[in-house]
Protein backbone atom coordinates (compact mmCIF):
# COMPACT_ATOMS: atom_id res chain seq x y z
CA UNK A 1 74.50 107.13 108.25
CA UNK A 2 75.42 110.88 109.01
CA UNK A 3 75.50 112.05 112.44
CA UNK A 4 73.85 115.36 112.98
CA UNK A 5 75.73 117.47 116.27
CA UNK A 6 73.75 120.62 117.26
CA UNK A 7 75.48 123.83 116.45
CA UNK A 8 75.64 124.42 120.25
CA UNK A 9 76.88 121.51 121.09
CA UNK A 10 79.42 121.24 118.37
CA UNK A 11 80.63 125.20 119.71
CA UNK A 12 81.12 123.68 122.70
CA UNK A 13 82.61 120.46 121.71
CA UNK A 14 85.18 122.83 119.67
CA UNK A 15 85.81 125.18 122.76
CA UNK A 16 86.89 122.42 124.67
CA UNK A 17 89.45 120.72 122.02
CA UNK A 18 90.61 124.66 121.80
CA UNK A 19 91.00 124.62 125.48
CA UNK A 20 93.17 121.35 125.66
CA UNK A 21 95.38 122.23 123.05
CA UNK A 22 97.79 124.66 124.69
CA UNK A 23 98.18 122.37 127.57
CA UNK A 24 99.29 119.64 125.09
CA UNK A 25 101.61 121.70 123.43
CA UNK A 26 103.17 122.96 126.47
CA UNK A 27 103.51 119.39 127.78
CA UNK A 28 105.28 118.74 124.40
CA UNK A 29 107.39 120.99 124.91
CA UNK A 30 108.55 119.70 128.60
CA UNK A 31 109.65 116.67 127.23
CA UNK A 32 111.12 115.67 124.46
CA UNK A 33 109.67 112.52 122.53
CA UNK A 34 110.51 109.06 123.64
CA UNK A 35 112.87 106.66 122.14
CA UNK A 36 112.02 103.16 121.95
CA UNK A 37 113.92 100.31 121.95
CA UNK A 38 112.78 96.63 122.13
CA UNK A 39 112.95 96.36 125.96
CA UNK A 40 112.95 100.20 127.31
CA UNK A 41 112.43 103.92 126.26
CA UNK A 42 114.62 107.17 127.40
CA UNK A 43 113.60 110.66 126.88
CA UNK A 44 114.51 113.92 128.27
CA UNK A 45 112.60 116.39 130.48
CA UNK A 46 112.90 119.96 130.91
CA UNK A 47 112.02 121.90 134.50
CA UNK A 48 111.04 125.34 134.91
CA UNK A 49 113.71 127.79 133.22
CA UNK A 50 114.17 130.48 136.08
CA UNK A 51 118.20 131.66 136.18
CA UNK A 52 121.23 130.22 135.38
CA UNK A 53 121.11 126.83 136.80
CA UNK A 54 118.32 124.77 135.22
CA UNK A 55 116.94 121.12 136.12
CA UNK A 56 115.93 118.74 134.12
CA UNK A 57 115.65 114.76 134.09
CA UNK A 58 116.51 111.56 132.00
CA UNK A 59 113.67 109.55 131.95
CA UNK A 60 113.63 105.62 131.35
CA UNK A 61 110.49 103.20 131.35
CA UNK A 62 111.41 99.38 131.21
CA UNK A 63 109.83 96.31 130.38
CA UNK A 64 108.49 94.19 132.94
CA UNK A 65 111.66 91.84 134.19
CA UNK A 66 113.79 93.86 133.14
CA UNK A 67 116.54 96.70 134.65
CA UNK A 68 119.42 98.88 134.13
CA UNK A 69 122.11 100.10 136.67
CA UNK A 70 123.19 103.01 138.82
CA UNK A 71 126.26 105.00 138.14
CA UNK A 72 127.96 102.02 139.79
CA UNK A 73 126.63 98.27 139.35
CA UNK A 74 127.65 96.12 141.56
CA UNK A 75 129.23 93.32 141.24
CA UNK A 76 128.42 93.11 137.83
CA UNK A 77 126.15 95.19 135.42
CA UNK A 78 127.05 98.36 132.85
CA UNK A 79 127.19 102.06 134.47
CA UNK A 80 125.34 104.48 131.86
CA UNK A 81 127.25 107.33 129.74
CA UNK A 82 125.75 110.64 129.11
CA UNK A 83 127.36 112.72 126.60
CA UNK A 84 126.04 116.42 126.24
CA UNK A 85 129.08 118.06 124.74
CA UNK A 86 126.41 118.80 121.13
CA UNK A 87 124.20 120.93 123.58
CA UNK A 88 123.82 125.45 122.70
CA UNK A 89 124.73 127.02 125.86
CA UNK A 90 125.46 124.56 128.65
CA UNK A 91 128.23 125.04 130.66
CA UNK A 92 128.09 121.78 132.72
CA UNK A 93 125.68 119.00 133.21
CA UNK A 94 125.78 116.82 136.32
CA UNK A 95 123.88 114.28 136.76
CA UNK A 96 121.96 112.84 140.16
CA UNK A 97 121.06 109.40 140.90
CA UNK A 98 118.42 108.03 142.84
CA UNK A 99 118.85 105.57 145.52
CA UNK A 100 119.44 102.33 143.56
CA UNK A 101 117.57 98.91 144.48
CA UNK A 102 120.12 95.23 145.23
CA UNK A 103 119.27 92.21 142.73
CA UNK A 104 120.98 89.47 142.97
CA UNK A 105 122.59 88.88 139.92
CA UNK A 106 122.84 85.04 139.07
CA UNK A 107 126.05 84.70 139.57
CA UNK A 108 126.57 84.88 143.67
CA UNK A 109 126.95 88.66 143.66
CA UNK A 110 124.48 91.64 143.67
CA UNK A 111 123.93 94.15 141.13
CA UNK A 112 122.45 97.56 141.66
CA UNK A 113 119.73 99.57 139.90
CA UNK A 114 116.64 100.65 138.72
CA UNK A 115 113.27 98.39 137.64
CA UNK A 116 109.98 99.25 135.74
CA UNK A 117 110.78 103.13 135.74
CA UNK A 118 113.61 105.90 136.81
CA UNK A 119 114.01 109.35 136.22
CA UNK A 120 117.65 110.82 136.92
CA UNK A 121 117.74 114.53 137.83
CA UNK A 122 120.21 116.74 135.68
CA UNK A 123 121.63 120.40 137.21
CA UNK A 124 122.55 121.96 134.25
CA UNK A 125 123.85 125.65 134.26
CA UNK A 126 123.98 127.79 131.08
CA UNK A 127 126.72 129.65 129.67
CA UNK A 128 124.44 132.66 129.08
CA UNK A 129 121.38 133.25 131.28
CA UNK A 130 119.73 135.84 128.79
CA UNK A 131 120.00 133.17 125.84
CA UNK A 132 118.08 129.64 124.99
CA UNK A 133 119.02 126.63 126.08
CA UNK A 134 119.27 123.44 124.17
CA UNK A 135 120.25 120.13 125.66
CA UNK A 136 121.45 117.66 123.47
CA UNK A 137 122.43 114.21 124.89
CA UNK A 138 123.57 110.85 123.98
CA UNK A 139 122.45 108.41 126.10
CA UNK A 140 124.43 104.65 126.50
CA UNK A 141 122.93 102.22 128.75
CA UNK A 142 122.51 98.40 128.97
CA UNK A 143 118.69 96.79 130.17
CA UNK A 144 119.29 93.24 131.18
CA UNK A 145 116.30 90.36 132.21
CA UNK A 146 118.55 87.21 132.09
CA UNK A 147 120.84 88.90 129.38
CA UNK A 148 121.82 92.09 129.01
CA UNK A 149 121.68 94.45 126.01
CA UNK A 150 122.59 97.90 124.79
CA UNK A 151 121.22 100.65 124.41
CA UNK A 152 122.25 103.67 122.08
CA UNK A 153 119.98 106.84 122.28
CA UNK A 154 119.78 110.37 120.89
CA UNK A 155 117.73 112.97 122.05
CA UNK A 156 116.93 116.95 122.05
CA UNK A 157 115.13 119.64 124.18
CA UNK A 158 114.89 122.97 124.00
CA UNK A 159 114.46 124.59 128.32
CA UNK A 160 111.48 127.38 127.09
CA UNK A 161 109.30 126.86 129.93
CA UNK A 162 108.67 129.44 132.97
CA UNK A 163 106.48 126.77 134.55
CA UNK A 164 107.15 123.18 133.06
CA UNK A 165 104.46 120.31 133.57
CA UNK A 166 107.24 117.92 134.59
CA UNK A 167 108.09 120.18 137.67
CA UNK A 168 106.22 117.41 139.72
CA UNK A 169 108.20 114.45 138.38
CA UNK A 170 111.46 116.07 138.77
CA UNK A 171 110.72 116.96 142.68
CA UNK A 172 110.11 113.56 143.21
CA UNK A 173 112.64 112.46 141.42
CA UNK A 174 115.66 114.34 143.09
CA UNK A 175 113.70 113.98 146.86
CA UNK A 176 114.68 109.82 145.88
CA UNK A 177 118.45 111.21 145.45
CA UNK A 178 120.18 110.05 148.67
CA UNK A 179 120.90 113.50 150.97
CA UNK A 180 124.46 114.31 152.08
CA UNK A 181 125.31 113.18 155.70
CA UNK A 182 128.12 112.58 158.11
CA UNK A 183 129.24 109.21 160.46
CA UNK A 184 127.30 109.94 163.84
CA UNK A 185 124.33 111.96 162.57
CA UNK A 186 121.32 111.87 164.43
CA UNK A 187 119.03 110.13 162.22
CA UNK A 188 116.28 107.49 161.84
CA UNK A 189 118.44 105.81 160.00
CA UNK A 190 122.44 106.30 160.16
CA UNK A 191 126.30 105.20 160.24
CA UNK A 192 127.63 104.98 163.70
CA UNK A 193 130.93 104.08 162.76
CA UNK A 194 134.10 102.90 160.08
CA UNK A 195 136.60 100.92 160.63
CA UNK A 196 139.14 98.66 159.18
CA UNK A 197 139.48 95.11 160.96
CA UNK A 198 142.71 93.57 159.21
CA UNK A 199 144.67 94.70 156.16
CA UNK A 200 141.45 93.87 153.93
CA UNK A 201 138.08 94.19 155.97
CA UNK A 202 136.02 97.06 156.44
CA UNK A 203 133.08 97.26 158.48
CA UNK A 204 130.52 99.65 158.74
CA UNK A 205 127.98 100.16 162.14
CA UNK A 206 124.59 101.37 160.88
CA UNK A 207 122.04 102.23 163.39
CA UNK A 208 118.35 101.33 162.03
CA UNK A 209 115.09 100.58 163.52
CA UNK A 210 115.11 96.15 163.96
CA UNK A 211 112.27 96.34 161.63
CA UNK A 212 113.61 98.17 158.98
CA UNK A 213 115.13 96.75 155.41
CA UNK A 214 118.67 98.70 155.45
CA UNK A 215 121.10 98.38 152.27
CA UNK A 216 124.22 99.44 152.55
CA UNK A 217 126.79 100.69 148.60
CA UNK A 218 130.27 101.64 149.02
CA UNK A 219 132.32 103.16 146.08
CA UNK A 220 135.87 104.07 146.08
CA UNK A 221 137.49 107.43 144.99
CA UNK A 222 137.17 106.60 141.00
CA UNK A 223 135.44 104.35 139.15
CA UNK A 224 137.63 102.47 138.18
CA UNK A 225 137.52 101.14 141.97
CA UNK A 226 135.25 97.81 141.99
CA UNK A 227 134.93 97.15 145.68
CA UNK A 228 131.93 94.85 146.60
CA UNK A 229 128.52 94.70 147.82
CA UNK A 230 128.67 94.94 151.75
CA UNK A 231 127.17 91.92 153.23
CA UNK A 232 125.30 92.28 156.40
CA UNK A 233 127.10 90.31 159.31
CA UNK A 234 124.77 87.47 160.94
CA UNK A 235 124.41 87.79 165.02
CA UNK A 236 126.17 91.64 164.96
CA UNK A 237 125.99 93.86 168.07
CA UNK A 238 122.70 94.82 169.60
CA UNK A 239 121.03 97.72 168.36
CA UNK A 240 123.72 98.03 165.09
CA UNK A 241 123.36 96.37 161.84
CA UNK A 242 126.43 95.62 160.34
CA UNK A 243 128.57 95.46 157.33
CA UNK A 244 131.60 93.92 156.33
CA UNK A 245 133.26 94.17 152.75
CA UNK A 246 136.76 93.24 151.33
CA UNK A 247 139.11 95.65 150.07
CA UNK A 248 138.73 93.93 146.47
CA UNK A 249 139.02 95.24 142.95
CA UNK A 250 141.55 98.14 143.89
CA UNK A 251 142.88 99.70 140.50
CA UNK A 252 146.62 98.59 139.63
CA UNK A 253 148.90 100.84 142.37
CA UNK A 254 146.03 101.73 144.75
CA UNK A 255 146.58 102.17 148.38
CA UNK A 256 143.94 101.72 150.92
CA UNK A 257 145.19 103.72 153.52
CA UNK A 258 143.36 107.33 153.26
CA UNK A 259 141.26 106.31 150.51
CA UNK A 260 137.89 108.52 150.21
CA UNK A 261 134.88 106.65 150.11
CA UNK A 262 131.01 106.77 149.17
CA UNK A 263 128.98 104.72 151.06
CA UNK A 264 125.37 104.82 150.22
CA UNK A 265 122.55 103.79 152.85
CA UNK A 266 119.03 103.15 151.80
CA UNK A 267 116.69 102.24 154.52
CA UNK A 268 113.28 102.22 153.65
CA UNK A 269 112.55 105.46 151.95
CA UNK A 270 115.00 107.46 153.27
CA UNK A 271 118.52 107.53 151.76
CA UNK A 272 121.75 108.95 152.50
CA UNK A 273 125.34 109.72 151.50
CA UNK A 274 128.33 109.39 153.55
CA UNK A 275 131.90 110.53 152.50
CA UNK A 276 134.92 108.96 154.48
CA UNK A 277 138.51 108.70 154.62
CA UNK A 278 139.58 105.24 155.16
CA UNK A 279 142.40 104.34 158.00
């Protein structure tokens, strides 16, 4: 049986499909198409082009159960690779990290990452302000539920917009990227103090609400520096939460003594990032 539509209503019916469309290609055009794999997806987004210096965002979606890792994992885990070097007109890419969440990883250590969805902020600046822009990145990154797998991606965007639809997820996205900070700030949340106790421990004094969940990441000056987890000390000093970790996994030749670190602290949803010298 043939439906019949009223000429007004089908007008109408057609105004509005006309209406939609240039919002859905302009959304198409913020964000390049996803690309699956059996346990995650990855695609890129593009922010509003305004100057030299664009932003933009690496998107991944995951399974239920499963995860992938920051730009340092833990104790164990598989840091992702970005290669852009096939991109027209980009200078330099950097790439931003959200504060990561602690799993424990099965084996007696903690891994750090990402669950159910991440998007990592990239600053990207062009070689020539007056000419398009074309990222082009290849994306290597493991998602692991009891095992873990790899992941090999391509993908393409072209940075057209002067107001992109993803310039909401990309705010949010780099407000989750912990803010720069130094020992003895006065914050909510901060590190009080460093200090070496012994040729091999370090601990840290973080000064946090009682309440509050704090998590504390330390990385060395390269990555090929594996130092632990920190471990929050039972029974530490009133009013400080504190940290201990060994001076472990030092590359071949290393030295301690003046080393700059990272140390990441995540306390509820506020995150920051400390750079140190070691004595």
């Amino acid at each position: 049986m043939n439906a019949i539509v009223p000429r007004r209503a089908a007008f109408a019916l057609a105004s509005a499909l006309f209406a939609v469309l240039p919002a859905m290609q302009a959304c198409a055009q913020d964000a390049s198409a996803w690309q699956r794999d059996a346990h995650s997806a990855v695609r890129l987004l593009a922010g509003s082009r305004s100057g030299g210096v664009l932003l933009g965002g690496i998107a991944i979606q995951l399974d239920p159960g499963w995860k992938t890792y920051w730009r340092n994992p833990g104790d164990s885990g598989v840091p992702p690779r970005f290669d852009f070097s096939k991109s027209d007109n980009v200078e330099s890419v950097t790439v931003l990290w959200p504060a990561p969440m602690k799993f424990d990883d099965g084996a007696g250590g903690f891994s750090l990452g990402y669950k159910k969805q991440v998007v990592l902020p990239l600053r990207i600046v062009a070689k020539n302000n007056d000419k398009p822009v074309t990222l082009r990145a290849h994306i290597s990154y493991a998602v692991c539920e009891k095992l873990c797998l790899p992941v090999e991606a391509t993908s393409e965007l072209n940075f057209a917009s002067v107001a992109s639809t993803e310039d909401g997820n990309l705010a949010a996205a780099l407000d989750a990227v912990p803010k720069p900070a130094n020992v003895g700030d006065p914050m909510p949340v901060t590190i009080r103090d460093v200090r070496r106790e012994g040729a091999k421990n370090v601990l840290v004094d973080v000064a946090a609400p009682e309440s509050r969940n704090v998590h504390l990441f330390v990385e060395g000056p390269t990555p090929d520096w594996a130092l632990p987890v920190p471990k929050l000390v039972e029974n530490g000093p009133p009013g400080v939460k504190r940290f201990a970790f060994e001076l472990d996994g030092l590359p071949p030749g290393a030295k301690a003594e003046g080393a700059a670190l990272k140390l990441t602290l995540v306390g509820g949803d506020r995150a920051y990032e400390f750079n140190v010298n070691l004595n």
